[in-house]
Protein backbone atom coordinates (compact mmCIF):
# COMPACT_ATOMS: atom_id res chain seq x y z
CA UNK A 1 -139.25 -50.86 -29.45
CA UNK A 2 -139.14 -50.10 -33.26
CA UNK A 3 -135.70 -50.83 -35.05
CA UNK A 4 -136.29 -49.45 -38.12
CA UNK A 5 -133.74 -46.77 -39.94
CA UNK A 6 -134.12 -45.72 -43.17
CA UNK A 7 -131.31 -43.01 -44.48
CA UNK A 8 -132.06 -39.32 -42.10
CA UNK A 9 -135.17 -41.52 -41.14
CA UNK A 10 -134.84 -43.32 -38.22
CA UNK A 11 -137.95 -45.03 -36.38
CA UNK A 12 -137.28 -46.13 -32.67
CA UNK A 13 -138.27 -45.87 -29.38
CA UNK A 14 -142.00 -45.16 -28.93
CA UNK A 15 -142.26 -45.37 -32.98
CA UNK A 16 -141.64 -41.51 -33.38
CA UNK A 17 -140.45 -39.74 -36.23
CA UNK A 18 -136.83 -37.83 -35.59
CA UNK A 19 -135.64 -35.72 -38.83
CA UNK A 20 -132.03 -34.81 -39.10
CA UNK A 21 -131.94 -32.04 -40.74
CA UNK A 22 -131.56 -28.14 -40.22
CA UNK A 23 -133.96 -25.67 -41.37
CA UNK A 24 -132.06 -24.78 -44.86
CA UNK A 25 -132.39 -27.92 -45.73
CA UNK A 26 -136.35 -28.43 -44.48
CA UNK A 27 -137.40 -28.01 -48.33
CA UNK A 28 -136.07 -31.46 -49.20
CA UNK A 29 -137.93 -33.08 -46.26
CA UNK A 30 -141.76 -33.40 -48.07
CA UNK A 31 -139.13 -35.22 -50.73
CA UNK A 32 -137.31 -37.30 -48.27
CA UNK A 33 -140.13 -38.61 -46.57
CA UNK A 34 -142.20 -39.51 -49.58
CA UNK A 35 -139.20 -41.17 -51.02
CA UNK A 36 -139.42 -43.41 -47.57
CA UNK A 37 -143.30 -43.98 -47.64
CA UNK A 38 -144.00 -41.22 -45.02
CA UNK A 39 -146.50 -38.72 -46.25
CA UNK A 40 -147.38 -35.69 -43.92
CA UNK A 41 -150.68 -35.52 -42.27
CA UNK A 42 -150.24 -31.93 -39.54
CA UNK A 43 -147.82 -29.55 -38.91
CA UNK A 44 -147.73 -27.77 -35.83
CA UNK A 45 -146.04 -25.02 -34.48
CA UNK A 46 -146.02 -23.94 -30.56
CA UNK A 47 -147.24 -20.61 -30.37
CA UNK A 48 -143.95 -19.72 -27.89
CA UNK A 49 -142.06 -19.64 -30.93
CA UNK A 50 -143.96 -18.61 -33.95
CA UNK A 51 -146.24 -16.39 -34.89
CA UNK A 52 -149.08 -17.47 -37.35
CA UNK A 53 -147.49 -14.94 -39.87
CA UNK A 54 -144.00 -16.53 -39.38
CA UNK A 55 -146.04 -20.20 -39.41
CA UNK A 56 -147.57 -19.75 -42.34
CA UNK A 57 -144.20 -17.89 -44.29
CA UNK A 58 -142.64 -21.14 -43.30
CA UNK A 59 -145.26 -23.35 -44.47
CA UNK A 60 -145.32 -21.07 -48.01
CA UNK A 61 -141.52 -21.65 -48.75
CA UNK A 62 -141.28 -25.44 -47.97
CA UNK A 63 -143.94 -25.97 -50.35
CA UNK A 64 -146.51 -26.85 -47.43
CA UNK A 65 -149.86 -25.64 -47.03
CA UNK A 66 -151.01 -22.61 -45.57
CA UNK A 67 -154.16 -22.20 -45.94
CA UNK A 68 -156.61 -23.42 -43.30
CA UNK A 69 -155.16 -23.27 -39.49
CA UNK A 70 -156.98 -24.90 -36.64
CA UNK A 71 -155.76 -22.44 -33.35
CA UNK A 72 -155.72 -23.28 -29.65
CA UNK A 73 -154.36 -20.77 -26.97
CA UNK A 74 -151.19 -22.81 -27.23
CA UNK A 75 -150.57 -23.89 -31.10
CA UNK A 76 -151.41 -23.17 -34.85
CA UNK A 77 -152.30 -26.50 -36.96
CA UNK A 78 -152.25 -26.82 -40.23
CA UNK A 79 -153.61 -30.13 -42.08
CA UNK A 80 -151.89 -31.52 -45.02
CA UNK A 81 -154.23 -34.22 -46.15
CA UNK A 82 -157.19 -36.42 -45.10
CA UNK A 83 -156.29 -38.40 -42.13
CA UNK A 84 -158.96 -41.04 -43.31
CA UNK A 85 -155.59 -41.50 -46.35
CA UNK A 86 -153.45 -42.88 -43.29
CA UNK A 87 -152.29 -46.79 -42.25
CA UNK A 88 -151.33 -44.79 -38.80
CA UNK A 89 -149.79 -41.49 -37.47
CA UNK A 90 -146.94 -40.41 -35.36
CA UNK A 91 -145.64 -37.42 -34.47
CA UNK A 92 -142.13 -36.55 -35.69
CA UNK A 93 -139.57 -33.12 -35.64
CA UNK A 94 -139.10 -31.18 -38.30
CA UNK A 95 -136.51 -29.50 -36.96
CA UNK A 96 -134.68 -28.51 -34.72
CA UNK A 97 -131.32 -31.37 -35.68
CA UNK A 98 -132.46 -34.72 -33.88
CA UNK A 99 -135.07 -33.07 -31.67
CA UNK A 100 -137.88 -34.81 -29.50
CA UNK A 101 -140.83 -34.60 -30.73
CA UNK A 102 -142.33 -32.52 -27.64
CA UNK A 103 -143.47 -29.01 -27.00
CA UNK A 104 -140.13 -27.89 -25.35
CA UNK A 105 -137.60 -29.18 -27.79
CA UNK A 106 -139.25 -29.59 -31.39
CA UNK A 107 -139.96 -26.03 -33.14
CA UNK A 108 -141.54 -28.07 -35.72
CA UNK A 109 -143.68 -30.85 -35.19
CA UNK A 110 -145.40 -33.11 -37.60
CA UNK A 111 -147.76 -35.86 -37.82
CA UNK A 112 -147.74 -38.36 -40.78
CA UNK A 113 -147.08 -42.16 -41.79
CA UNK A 114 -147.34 -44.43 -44.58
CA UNK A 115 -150.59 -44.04 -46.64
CA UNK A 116 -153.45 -46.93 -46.41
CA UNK A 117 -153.20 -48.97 -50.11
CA UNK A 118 -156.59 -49.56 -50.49
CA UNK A 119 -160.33 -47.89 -48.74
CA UNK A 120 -160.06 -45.36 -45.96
CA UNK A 121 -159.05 -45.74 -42.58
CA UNK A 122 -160.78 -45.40 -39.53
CA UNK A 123 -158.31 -42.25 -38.48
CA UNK A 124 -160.15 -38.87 -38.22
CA UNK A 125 -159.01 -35.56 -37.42
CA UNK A 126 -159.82 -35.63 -33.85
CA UNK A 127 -158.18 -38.78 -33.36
CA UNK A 128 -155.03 -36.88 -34.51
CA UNK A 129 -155.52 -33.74 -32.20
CA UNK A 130 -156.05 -36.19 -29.80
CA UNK A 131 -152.54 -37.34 -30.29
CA UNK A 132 -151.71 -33.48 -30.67
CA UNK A 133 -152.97 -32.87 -27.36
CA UNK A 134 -150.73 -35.12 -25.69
CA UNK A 135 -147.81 -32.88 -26.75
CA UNK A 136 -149.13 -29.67 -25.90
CA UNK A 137 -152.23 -30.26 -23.47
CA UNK A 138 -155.91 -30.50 -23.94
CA UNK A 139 -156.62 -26.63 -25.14
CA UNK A 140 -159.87 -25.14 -23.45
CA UNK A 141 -160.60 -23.68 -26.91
CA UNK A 142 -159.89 -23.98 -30.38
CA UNK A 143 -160.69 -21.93 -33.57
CA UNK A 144 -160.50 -23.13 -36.76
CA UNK A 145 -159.66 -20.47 -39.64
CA UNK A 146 -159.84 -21.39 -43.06
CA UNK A 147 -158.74 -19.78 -46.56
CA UNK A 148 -162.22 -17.16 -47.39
CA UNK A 149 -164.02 -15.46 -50.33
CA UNK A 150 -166.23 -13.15 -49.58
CA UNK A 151 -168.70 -12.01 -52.38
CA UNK A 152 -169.45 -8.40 -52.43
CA UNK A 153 -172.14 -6.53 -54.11
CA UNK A 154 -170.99 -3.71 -56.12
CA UNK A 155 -173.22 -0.53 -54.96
CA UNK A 156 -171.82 2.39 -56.33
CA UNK A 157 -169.34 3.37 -58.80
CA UNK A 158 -166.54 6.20 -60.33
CA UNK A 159 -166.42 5.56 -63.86
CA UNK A 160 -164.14 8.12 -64.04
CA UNK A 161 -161.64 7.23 -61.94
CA UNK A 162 -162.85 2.92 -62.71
CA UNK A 163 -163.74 2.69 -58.66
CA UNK A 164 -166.29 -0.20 -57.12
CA UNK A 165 -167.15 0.47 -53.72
CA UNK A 166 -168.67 -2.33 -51.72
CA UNK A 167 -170.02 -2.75 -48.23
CA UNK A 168 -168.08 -5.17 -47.03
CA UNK A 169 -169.51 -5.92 -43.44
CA UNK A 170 -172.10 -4.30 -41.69
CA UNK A 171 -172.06 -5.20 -37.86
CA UNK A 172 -176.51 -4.14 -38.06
CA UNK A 173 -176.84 -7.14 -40.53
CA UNK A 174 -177.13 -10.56 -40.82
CA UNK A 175 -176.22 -11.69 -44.60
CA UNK A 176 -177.34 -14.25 -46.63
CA UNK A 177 -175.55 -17.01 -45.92
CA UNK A 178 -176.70 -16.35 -41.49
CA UNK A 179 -173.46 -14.85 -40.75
CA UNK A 180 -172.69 -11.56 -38.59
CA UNK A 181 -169.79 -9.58 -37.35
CA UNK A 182 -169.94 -7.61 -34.26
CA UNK A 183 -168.46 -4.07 -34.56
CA UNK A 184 -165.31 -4.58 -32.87
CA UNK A 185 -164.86 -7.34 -35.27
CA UNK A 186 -165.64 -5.47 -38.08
CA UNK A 187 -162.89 -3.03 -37.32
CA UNK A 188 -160.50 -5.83 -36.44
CA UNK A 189 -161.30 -7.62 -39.78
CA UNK A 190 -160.95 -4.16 -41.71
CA UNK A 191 -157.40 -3.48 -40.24
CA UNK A 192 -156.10 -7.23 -40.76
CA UNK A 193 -156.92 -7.59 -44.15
CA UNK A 194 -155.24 -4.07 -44.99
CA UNK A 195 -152.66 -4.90 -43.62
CA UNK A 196 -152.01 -8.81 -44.47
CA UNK A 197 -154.11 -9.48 -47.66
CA UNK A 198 -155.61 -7.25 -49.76
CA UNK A 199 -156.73 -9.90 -52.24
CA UNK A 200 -159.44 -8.89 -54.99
CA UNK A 201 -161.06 -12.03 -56.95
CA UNK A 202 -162.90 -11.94 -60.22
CA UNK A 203 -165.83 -14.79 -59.91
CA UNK A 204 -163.74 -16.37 -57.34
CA UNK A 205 -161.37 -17.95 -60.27
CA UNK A 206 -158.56 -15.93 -59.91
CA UNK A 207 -156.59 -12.61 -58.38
CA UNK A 208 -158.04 -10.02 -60.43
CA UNK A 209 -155.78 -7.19 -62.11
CA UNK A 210 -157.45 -4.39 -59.47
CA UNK A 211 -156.18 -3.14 -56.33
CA UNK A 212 -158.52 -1.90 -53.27
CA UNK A 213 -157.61 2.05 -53.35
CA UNK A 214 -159.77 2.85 -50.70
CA UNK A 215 -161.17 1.47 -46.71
CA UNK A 216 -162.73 3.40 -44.36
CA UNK A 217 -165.26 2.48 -41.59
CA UNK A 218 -168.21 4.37 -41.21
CA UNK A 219 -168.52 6.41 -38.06
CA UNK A 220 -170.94 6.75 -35.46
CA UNK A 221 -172.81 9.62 -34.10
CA UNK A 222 -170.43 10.57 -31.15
CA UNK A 223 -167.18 9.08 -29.53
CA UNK A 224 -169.13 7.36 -26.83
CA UNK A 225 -171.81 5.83 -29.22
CA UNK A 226 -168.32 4.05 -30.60
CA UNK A 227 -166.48 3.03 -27.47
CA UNK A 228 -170.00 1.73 -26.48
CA UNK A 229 -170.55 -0.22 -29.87
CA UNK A 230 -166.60 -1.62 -29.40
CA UNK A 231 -167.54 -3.33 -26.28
CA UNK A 232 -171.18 -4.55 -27.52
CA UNK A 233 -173.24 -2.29 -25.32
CA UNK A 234 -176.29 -0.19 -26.05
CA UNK A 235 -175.83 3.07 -28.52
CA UNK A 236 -176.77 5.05 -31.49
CA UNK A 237 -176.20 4.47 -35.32
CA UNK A 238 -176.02 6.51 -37.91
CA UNK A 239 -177.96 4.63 -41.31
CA UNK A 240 -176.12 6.55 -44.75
CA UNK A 241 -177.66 6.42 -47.63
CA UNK A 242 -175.28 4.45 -50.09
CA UNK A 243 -175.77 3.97 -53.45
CA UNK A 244 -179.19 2.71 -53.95
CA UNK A 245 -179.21 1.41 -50.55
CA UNK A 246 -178.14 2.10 -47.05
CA UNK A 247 -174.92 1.57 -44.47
CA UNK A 248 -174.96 1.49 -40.77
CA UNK A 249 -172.16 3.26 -38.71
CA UNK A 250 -168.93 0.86 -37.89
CA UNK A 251 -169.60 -0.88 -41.67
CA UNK A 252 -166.63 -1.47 -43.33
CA UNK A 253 -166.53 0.02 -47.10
CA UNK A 254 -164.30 -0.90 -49.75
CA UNK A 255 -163.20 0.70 -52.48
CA UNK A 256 -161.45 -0.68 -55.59
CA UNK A 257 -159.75 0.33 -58.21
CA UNK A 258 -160.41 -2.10 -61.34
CA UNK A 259 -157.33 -2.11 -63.57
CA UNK A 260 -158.30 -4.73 -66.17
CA UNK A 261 -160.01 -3.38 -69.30
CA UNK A 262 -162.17 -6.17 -70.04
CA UNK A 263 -163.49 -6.44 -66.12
CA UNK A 264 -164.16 -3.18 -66.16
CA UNK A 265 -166.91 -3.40 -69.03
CA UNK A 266 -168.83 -6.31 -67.82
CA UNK A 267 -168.95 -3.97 -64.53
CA UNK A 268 -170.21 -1.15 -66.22
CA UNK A 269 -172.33 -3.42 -68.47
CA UNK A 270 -174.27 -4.71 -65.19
CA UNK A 271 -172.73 -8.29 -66.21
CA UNK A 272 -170.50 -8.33 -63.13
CA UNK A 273 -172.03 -6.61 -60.06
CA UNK A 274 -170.31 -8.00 -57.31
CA UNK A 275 -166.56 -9.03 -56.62
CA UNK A 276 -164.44 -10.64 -54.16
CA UNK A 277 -161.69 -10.42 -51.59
CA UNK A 278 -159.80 -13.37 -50.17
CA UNK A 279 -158.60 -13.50 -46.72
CA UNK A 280 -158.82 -15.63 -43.04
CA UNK A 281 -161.83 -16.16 -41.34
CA UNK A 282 -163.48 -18.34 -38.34
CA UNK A 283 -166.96 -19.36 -38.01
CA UNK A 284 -168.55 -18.93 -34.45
CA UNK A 285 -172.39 -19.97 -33.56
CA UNK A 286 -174.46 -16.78 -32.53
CA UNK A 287 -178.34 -16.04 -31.55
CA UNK A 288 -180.15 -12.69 -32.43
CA UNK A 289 -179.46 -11.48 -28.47
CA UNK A 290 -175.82 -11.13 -29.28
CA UNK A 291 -176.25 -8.38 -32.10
CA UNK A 292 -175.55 -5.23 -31.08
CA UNK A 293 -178.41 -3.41 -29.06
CA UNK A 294 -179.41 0.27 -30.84
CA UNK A 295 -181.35 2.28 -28.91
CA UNK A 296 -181.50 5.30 -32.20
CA UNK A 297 -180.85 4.21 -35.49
CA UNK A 298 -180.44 8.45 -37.23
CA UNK A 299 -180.61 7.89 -41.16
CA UNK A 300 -178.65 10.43 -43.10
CA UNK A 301 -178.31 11.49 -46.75
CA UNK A 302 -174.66 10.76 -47.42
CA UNK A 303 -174.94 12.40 -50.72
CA UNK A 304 -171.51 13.71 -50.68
CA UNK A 305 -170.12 9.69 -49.74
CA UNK A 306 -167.29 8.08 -52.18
């Protein structure tokens, strides 16, 4: 039985973390805690209560982070620091007031202690989901999404109007870096970021003063060929001619208006030829078998294309 109390900080029973404190006052708790020696290591929220949207808003305006969120089928984690930085960890409520820190009662639940003085600990990340798990049950599956850049080659342009369009994703292709999207993905992917992102980077240092004007997904021979390509089964493609390249049907396509003088010169220049857009992503293992199966791949001159 720990006897410890220090100010809203009070330390008992199974060594658990209880924070008094209601949610308009939750931005003082990173300063509260630190004051007391308690650094955060996890935050988790139960997925019966938040979204990930509503997660990470919350996150965002009590100066946590946001970025990178570990998902199960039951809760969204998001990791503060390196675990290896910790003498120990226990869980503790955010809020609700003087709430248990379990699934049921505790809309916000942490998992922090004092930081080690010297060398690195022997606590790792999956010793704390272990501890996680206790709360809210071994999850069958988890998914870890982290902050993303993707690079995109510039392949055709509107000087007139200062567009870049890019192929974003292109459900035929493995990239570079080994990494593939299936089509239903792609569309997915397209839609989300629209909707919750639209980031453009300039060499990955910063937002860059242009705004994506244009998305569209190119489309496929008939209305069956899609529905089949949605659910991974054998159809036909259509391959555009883009630029000085080609596009497959179901690729995403960006284009982007570049609003920044100076940008736009070292694009016309050939100095920049790709940029970037920032966004969530996962990383899954896949073999060859699981790309989509064409059975006619039907190229076609998109001369009149964006």
């Amino acid at each position: 039985m720990c006897q410890l109390v220090m100010g809203d900080i009070a330390w008992f029973g199974t060594c658990a973390f209880y924070i008094g404190a209601a949610e308009e006052a939750a931005f003082a708790l990173s300063n509260i805690l630190q004051k007391q020696g308690v650094e955060i290591q996890t935050i988790v929220f139960p997925k019966t209560k938040w979204t990930l949207a509503r997660a990470r808003r919350w996150l965002g305006e009590h100066d946590f982070r946001s970025g990178g969120v570990d998902e199960t089928e039951n809760s969204y984690r998001f990791r503060q620091q390196d675990p290896a930085k910790f003498e120990r960890i226990r869980p503790f409520c955010l809020m609700p007031n003087n709430a248990a820190p379990n699934m049921e009662a505790c809309s916000v639940l942490a998992f922090g202690g004092p930081l080690i003085e010297k060398g690195e600990s022997k606590i790792t990340q999956a010793l704390v989901d272990e501890e996680i798990d206790k709360v809210y049950g071994k999850p069958k599956r988890r998914k870890r999404r982290r902050d993303m850049m993707k690079e995109i080659e510039i392949v055709k342009l509107d000087e007139e109007k200062r567009i870049v369009y890019g192929i974003v994703l292109d459900p035929y292709i493995v990239d570079t870096q080994g990494d593939w999207s299936p089509p239903a993905e792609v569309e997915k992917t397209a839609h989300g970021w629209m909707e919750q992102s639209r980031t453009i980077g300039f060499r990955h240092s910063r937002e860059a003063d242009a705004v994506p004007v244009e998305s569209f997904l190119m489309p496929y021979p008939s209305t069956d060929d899609y529905k089949l390509a949605m659910c991974n089964e054998p159809h036909k493609v259509f391959k555009f001619k883009f630029g000085e390249g080609f596009v497959h049907s179901g690729s995403w396509v960006l284009g982007t208006k570049v609003k920044e003088d100076s940008t736009w010169q070292l694009i016309k220049s050939g100095e920049l030829g790709s940029y970037s857009i920032g966004g969530q992503g996962e990383r899954e293992e896949i073999t060859e078998v699981e790309l989509p199966k064409v059975t006619e791949e039907i190229e076609v001159d998109w001369s009149k294309a964006a």
